[in-house]
Protein backbone atom coordinates (compact mmCIF):
# COMPACT_ATOMS: atom_id res chain seq x y z
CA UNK A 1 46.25 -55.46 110.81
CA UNK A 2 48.38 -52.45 109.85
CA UNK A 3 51.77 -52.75 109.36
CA UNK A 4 55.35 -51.49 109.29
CA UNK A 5 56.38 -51.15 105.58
CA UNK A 6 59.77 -49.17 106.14
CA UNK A 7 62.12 -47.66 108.61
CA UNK A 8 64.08 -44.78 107.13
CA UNK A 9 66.71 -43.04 108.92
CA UNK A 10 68.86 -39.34 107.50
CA UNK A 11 71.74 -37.36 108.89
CA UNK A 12 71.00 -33.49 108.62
CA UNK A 13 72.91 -31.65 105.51
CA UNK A 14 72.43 -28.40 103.85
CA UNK A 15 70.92 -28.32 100.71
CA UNK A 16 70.28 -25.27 98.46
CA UNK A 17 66.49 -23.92 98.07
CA UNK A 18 65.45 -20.62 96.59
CA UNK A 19 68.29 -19.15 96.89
CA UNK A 20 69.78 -20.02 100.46
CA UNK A 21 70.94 -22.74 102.43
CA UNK A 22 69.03 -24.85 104.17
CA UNK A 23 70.17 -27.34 106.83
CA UNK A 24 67.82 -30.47 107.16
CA UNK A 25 67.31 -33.80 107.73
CA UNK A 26 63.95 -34.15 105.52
CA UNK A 27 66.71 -36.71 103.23
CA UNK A 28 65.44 -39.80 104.80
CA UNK A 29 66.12 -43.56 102.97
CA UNK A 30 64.84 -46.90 104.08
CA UNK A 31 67.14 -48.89 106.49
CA UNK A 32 67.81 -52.96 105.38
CA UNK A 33 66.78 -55.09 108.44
CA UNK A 34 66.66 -54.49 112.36
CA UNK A 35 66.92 -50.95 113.58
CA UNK A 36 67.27 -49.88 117.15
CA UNK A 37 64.97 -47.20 118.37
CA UNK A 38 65.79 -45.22 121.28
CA UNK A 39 64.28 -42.44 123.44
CA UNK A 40 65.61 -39.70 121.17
CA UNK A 41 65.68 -41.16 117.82
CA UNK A 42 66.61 -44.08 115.71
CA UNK A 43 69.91 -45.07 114.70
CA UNK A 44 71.32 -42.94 111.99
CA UNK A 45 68.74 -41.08 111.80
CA UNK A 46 69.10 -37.14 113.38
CA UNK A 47 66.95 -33.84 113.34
CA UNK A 48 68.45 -31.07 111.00
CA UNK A 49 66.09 -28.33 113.16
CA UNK A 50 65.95 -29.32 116.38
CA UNK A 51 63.61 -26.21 117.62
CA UNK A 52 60.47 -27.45 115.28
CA UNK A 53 61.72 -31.56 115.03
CA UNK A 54 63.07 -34.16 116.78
CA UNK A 55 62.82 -34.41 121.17
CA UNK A 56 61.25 -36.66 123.28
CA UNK A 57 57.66 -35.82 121.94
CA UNK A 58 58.80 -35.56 118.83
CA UNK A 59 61.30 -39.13 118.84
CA UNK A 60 60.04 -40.60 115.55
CA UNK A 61 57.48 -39.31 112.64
CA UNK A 62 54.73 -41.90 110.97
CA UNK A 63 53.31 -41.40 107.67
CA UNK A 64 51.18 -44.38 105.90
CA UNK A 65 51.25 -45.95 102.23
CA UNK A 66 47.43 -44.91 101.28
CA UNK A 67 48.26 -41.70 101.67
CA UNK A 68 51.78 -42.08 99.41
CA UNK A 69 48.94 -43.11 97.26
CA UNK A 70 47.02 -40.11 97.65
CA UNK A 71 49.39 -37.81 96.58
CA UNK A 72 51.47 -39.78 94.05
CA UNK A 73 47.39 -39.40 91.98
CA UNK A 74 47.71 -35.73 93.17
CA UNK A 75 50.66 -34.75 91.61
CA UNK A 76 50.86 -37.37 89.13
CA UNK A 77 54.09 -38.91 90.17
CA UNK A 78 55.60 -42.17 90.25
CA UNK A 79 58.77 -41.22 92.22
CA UNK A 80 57.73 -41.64 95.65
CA UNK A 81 59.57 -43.81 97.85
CA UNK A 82 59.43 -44.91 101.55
CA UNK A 83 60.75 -41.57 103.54
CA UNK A 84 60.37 -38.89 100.51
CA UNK A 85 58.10 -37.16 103.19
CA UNK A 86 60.47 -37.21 105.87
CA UNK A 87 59.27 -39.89 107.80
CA UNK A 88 61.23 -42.29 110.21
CA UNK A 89 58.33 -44.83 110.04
CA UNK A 90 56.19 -45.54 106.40
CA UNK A 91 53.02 -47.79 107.59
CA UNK A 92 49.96 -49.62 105.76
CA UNK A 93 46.84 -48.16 107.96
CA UNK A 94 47.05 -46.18 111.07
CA UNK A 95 45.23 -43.61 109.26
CA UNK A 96 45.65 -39.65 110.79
CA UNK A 97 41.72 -39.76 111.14
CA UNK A 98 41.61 -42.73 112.90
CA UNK A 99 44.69 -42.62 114.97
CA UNK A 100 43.84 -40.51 118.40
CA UNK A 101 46.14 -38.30 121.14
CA UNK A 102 47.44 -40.48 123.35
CA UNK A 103 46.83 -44.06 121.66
CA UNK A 104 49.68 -46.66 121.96
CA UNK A 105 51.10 -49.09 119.50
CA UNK A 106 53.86 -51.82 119.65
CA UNK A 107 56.12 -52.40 116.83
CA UNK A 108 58.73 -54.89 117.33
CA UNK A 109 60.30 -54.89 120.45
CA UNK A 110 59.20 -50.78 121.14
CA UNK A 111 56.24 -49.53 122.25
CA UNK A 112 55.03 -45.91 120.82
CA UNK A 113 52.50 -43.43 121.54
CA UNK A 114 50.83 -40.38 119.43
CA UNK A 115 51.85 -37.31 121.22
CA UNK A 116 50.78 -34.52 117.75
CA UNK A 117 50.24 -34.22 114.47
CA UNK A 118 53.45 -33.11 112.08
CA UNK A 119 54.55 -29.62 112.41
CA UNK A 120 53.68 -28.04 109.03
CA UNK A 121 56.96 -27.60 107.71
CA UNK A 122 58.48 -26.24 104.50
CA UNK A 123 61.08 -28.85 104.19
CA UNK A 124 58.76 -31.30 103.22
CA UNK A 125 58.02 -29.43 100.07
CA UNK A 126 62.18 -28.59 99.84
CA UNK A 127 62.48 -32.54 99.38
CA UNK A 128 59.88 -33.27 96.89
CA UNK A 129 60.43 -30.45 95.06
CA UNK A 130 56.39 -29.04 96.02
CA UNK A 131 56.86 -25.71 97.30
CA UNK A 132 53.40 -25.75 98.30
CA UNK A 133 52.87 -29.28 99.78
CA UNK A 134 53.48 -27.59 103.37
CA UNK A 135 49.74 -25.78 102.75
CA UNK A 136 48.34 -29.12 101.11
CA UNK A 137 49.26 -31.30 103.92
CA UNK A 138 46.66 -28.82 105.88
CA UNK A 139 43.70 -28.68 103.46
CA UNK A 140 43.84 -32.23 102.29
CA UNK A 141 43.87 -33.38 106.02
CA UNK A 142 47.19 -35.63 106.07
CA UNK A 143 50.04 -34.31 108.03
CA UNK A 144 51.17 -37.78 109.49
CA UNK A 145 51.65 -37.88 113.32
CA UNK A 146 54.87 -37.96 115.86
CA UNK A 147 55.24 -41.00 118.38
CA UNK A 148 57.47 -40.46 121.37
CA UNK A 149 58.92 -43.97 123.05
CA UNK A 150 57.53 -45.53 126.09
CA UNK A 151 59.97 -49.37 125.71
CA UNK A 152 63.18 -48.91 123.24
CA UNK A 153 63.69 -51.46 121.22
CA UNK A 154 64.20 -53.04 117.70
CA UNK A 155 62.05 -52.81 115.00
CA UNK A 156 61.98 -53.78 111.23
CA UNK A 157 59.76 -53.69 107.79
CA UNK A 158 56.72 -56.18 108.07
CA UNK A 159 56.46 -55.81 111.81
CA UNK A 160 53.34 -55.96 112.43
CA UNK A 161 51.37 -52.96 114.63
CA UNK A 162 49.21 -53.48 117.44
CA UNK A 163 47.32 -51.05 119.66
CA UNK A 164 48.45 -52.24 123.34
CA UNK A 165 46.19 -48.98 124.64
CA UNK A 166 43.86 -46.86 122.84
CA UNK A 167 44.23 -43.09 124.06
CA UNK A 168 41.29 -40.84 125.55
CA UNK A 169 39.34 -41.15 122.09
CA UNK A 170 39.17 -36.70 122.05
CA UNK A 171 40.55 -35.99 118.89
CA UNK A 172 42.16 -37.71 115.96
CA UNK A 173 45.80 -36.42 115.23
CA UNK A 174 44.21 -35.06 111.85
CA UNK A 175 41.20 -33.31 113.84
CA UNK A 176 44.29 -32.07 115.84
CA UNK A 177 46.25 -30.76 113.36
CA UNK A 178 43.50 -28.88 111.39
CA UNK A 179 42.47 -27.20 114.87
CA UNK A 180 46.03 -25.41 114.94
CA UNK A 181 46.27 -24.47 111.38
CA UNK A 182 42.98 -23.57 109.61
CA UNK A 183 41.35 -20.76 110.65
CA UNK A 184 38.23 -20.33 113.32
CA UNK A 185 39.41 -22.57 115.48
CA UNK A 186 36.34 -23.92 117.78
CA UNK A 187 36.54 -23.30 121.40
CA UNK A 188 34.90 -26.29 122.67
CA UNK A 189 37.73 -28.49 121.06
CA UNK A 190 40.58 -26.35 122.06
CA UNK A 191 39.55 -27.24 125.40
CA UNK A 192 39.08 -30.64 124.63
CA UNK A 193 42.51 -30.63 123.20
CA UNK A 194 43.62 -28.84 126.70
CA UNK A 195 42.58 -32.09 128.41
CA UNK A 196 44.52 -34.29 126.51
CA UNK A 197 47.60 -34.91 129.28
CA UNK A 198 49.98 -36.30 126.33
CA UNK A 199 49.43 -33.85 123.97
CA UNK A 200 52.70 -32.39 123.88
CA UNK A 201 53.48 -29.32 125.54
CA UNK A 202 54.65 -27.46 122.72
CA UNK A 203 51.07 -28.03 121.50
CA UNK A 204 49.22 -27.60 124.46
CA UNK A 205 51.05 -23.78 124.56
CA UNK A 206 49.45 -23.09 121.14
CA UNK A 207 46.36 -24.27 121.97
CA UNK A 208 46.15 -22.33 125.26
CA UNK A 209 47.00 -18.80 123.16
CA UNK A 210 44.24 -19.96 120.74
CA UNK A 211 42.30 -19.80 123.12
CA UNK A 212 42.87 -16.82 124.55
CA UNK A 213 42.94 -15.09 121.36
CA UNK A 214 39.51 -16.68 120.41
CA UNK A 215 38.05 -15.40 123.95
CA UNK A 216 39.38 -11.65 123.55
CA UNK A 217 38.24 -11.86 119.37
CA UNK A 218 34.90 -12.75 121.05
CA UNK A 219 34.91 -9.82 123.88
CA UNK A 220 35.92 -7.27 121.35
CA UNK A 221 33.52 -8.64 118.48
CA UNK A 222 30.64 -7.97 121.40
CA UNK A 223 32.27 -4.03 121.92
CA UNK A 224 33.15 -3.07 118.87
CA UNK A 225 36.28 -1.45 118.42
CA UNK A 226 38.12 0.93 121.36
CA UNK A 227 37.45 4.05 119.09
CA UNK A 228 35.84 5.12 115.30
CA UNK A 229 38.21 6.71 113.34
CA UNK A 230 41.98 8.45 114.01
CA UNK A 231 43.18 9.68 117.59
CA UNK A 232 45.95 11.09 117.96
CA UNK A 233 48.49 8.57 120.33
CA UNK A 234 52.35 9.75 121.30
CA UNK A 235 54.90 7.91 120.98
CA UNK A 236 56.71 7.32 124.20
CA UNK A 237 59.25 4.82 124.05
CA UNK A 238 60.66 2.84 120.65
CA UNK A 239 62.12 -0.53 121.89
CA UNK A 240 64.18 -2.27 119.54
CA UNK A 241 63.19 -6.27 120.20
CA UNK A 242 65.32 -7.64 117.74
CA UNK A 243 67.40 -6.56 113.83
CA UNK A 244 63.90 -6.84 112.46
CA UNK A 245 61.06 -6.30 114.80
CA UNK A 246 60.93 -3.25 117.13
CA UNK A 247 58.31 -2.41 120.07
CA UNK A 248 56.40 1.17 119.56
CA UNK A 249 54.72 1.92 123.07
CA UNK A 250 51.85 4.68 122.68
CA UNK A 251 50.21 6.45 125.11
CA UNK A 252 47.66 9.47 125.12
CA UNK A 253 48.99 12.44 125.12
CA UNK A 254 46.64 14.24 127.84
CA UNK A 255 47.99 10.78 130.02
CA UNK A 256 44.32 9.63 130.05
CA UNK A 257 43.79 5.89 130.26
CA UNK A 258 43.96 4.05 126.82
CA UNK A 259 41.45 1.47 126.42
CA UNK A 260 42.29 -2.32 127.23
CA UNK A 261 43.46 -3.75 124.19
CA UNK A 262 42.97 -7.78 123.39
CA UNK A 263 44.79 -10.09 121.72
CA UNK A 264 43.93 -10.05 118.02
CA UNK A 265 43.32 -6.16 117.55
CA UNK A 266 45.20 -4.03 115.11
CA UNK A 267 46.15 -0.84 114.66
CA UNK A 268 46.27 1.23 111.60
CA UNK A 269 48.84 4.34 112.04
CA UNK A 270 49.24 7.64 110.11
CA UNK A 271 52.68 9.28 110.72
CA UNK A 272 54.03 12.35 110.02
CA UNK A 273 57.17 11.83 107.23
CA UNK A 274 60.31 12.51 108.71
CA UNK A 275 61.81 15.84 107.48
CA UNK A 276 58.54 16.48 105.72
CA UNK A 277 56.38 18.33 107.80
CA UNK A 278 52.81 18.17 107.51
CA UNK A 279 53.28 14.90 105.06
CA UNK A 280 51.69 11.41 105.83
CA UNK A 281 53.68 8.72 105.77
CA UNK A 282 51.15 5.88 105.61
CA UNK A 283 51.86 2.19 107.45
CA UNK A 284 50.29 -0.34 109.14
CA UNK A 285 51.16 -2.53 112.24
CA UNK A 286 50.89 -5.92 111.20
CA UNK A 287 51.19 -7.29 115.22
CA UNK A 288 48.97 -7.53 117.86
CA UNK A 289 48.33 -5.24 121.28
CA UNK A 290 49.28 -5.77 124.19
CA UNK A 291 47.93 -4.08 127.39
CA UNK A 292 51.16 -2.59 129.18
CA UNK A 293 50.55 -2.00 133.28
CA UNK A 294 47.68 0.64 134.02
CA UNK A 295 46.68 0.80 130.91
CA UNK A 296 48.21 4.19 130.36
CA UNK A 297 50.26 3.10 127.43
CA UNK A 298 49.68 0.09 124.41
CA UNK A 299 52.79 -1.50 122.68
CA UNK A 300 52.52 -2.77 119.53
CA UNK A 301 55.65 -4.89 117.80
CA UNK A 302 56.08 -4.19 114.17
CA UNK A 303 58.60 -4.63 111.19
CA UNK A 304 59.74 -2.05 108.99
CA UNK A 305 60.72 1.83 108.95
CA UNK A 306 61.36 4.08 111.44
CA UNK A 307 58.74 5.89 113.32
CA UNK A 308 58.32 9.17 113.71
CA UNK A 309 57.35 10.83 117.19
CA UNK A 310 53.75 11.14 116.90
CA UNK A 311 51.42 8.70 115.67
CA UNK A 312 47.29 8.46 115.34
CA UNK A 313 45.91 4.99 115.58
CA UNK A 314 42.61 3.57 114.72
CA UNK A 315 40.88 0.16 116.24
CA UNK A 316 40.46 -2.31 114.12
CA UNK A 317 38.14 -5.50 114.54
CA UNK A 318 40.05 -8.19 115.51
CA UNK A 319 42.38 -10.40 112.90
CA UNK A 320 41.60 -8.27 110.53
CA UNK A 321 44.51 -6.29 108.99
CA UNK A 322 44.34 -2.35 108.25
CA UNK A 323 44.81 -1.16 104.71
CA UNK A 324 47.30 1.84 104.15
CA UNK A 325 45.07 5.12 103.25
């Protein structure tokens, strides 16, 4: 029967990593006897990031012991104990290709259920010290899972863990996880994913672009690109979005209709230097297009210089980033 080997509990503090400050709560230790879990959290235990942790869906993170073991063999380490990977609940079994969306569990007094896999997360590899454990967690297929709380209650190490309902079988949380983050996502099982009713809804939006973006890559793979080669495009409004990202919106200059661009194209742009006429300043838009209303116009975001007033663009298959020329 799998079990509860360790509750572990952090307040957030900022710690210093590659030269800045970070403020977390990945510092989690193991709490001595009962602890009282609640909607939000567990006592003494708080989210440093509360936009990508912590929340109702999010209430309390599960990792297990086998795969401790894993990657204390991986990295050759004898170091790691109960909540070095940040989470609330260390557990024997309940493995993240086993467990499923939506099942339920009772531990102690509180009942749980699987709502998604871990966010990837950099602070994971801030506490260990494994800059790139955030990538590893994807391609070894072991993110751990979040529970949110159906009954509060207490819980404590050696409770045991028992499925009170199993969830819509669909997906495990690791099939789950590797459908947001490695690449070529199937269709078929983002839909699935869709019908899962406690996924959470931070996921479910992901899954929904995916989706989208995997249709259009699909429409525009059939067509081809919107044109061979450089056009000339004019600039007609620069919009800035933010300090670091600005919106360029092109249209033709003759005011003909541009063609309908999908999520997933790119655009590679050759712009006249400033102040040196006749030069090339060479860039590319790293960002997607968006259709603006009539099609008259296309706005791509990008980072970086200033742009000149005139621009050329080319289509580019989808995903697939231009190369300065």
């Amino acid at each position: 029967m799998p079990t509860l080997l360790s509750v572990n509990v952090g307040m957030p503090k900022d710690v210093s990593w590659q030269g800045r400050t970070v403020h977390t709560c990945v510092w989690k230790f193991p709490v001595h006897g009962p602890a009282r879990v609640h909607r939000l959290n567990i006592d003494g235990d708080r989210q440093g990031d509360t936009n990508g942790h912590g929340g109702e869906q999010r209430a309390v993170l599960v990792y297990q012991i086998q795969t401790y073991r894993h990657w204390q063999q991986y990295f050759g380490r004898d170091d790691l104990g109960f909540g070095r990977f940040g989470e609330n609940l260390t557990v024997d079994g309940l493995l993240d290709d086993e467990v499923g969306i939506g099942d339920r569990y009772r531990i102690g007094e509180t009942e749980f259920e699987v709502t998604q896999p871990r966010v990837t997360c950099y602070r994971v590899g801030l506490r260990l010290g494994e800059p790139d454990l955030p990538a590893l967690l994807v391609s070894h297929h072991r993110p751990g899972f979040y529970m949110r709380v159906i009954h509060e209650g207490h819980i404590q190490a050696v409770d045991p863990i028992v499925q009170t309902r199993p969830g819509p079988g669909a997906l495990s949380a690791a099939d789950t996880h590797a459908l947001r983050y490695l690449p070529d996502p199937e269709p078929a099982k983002l839909r699935l994913a869709l019908r899962i009713p406690v996924l959470s809804p931070g996921w479910q939006d992901s899954f929904r672009d995916l989706l989208k973006s995997v249709v259009s890559r699909a429409v525009v793979a059939a067509t081809g690109p919107a044109w061979n080669g450089f056009r000339p495009l004019r600039v007609a409004e620069v919009v800035p979005e933010s300090t670091a990202v600005t919106s360029i919106h092109l249209v033709a200059p003759d005011g003909s209709l541009l063609p309908a661009a999908h999520a997933g194209q790119y655009l590679t742009l050759r712009i006249p230097e400033a102040g040196r006429p006749g030069a090339q300043l060479l860039a590319v838009l790293d960002a997607r297009c968006r259709p603006l209303p009539d099609q008259r116009q296309t706005r791509a975001s990008r980072h970086g210089e200033r742009l000149s007033d005139h621009a050329a663009g080319a289509g580019r298959d989808p995903r697939r980033r231009g190369t300065a020329r």
